[in-house]
Protein backbone atom coordinates (compact mmCIF):
# COMPACT_ATOMS: atom_id res chain seq x y z
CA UNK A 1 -16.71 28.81 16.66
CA UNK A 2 -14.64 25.41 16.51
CA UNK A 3 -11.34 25.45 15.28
CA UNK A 4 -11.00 24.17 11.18
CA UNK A 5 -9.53 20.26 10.92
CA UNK A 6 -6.99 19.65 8.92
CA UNK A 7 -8.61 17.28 5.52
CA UNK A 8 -5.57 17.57 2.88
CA UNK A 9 -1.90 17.89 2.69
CA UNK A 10 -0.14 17.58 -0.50
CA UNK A 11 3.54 17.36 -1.18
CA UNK A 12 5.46 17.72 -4.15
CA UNK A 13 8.63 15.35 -4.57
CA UNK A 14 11.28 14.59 -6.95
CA UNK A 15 9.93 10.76 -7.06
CA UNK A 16 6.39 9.97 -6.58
CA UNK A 17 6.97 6.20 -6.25
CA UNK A 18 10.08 6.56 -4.10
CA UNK A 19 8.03 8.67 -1.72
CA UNK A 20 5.22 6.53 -1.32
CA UNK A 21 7.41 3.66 -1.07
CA UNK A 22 8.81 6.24 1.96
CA UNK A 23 5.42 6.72 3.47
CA UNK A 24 4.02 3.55 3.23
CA UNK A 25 6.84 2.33 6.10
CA UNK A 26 4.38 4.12 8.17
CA UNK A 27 1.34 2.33 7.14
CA UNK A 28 -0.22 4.41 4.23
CA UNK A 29 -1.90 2.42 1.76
CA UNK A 30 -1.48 4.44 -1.65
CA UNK A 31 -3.53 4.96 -4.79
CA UNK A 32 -2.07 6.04 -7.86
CA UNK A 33 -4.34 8.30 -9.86
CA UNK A 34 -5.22 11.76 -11.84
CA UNK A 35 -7.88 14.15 -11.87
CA UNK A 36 -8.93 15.23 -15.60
CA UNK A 37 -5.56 16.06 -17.51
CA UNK A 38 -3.49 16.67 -13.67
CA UNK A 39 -0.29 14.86 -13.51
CA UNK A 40 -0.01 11.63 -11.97
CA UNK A 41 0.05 11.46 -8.07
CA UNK A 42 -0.97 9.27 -5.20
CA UNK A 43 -3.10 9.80 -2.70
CA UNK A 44 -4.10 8.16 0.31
CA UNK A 45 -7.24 8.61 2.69
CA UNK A 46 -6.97 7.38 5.76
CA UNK A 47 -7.42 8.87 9.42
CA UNK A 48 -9.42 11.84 9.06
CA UNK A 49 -7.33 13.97 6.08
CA UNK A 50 -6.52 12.92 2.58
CA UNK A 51 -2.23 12.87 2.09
CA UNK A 52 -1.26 13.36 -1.75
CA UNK A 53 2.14 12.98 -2.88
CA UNK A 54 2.49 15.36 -6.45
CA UNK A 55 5.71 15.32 -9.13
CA UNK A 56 7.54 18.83 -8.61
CA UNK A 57 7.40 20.47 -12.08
CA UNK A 58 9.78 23.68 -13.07
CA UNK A 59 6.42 25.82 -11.60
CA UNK A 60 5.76 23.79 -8.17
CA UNK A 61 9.40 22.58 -6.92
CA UNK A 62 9.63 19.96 -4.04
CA UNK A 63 8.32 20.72 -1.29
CA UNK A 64 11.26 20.79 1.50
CA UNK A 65 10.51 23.29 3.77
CA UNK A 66 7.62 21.53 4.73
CA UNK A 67 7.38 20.06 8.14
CA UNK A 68 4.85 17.38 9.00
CA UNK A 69 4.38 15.30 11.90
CA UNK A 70 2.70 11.50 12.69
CA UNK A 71 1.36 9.88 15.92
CA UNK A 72 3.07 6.44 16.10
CA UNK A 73 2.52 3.53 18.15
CA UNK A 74 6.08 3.31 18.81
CA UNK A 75 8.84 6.09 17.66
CA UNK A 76 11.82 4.01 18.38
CA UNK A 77 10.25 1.50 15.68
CA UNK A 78 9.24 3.99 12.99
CA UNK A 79 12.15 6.29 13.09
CA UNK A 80 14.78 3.29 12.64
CA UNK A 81 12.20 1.97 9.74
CA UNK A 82 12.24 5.67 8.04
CA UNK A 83 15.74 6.77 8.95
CA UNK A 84 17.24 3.18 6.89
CA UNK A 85 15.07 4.27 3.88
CA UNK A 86 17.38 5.54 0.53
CA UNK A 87 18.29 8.97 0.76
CA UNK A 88 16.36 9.55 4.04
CA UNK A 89 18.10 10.64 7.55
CA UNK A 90 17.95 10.86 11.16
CA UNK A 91 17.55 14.03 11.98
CA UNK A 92 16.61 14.59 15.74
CA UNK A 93 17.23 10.34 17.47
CA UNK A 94 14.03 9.52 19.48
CA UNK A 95 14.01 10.97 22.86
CA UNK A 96 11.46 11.63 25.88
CA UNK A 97 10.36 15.39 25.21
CA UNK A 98 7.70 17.90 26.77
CA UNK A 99 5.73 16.53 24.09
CA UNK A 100 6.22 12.56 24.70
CA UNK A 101 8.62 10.43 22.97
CA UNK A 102 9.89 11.86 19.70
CA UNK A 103 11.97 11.81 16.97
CA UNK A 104 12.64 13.65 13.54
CA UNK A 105 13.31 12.29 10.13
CA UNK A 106 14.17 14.01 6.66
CA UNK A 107 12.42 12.32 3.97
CA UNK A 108 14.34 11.95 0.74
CA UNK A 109 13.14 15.30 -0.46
CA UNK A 110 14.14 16.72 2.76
CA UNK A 111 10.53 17.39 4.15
CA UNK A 112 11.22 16.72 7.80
CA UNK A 113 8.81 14.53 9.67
CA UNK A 114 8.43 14.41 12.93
CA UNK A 115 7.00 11.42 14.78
CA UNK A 116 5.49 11.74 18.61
CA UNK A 117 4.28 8.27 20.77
CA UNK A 118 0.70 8.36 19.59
CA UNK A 119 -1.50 8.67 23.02
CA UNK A 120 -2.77 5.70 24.82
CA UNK A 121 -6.43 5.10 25.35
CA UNK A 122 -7.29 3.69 29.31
């Protein structure tokens, strides 16, 4: 039996257009849309898994405790991008790690993303 592949993540946020404004620093390309009578939200597909960014309402508040992470062609580059974004900070500066270069980075709803040197093909 293979292991399940990750298709969707959604967050909720205070801001929908500040956060994809966030996101797209790390080269999302955004729709804005609604299905039936559901809120406005954006959503982008793009390698592999479809990433939604929802308003928090009084029954589904932002989504902070959620941790996500993002292969990068260079950390260094996409931390200092995210990190000098409104409201966003360096959490964790770029280092070497067990698990390759890496940084962390609280969005401006405080979902912390962390960002590892995507692997290079020979």
């Amino acid at each position: 039996m293979s292991a399940p592949r990750l298709n969707l993540v959604v967050l909720r946020v205070a801001d929908i257009d500040r956060a994809a404004a966030f996101y797209r620093l790390l080269g999302f390309e955004f729709v804005k849309h609604a299905h039936g009578t559901g809120p406005q939200h954006y959503a982008s597909d793009a390698a592999g898994f479809v990433f939604e960014l929802y308003p928090a309402t009084a029954e589904q508040s932002v989504s902070s405790s959620t941790r996500i992470g993002f292969a990068v062609p260079n950390v260094d580059d996409a931390a200092a991008k995210l990190s000098s974004f409104a409201g966003a900070k360096l959490v964790t500066a770029p280092k070497d790690s067990e698990w390759g270069r890496r940084a962390v980075v609280a969005d401006p709803d405080g979902h912390r993303i962390e960002l590892v040197a995507a692997a290079h093909s020979a």
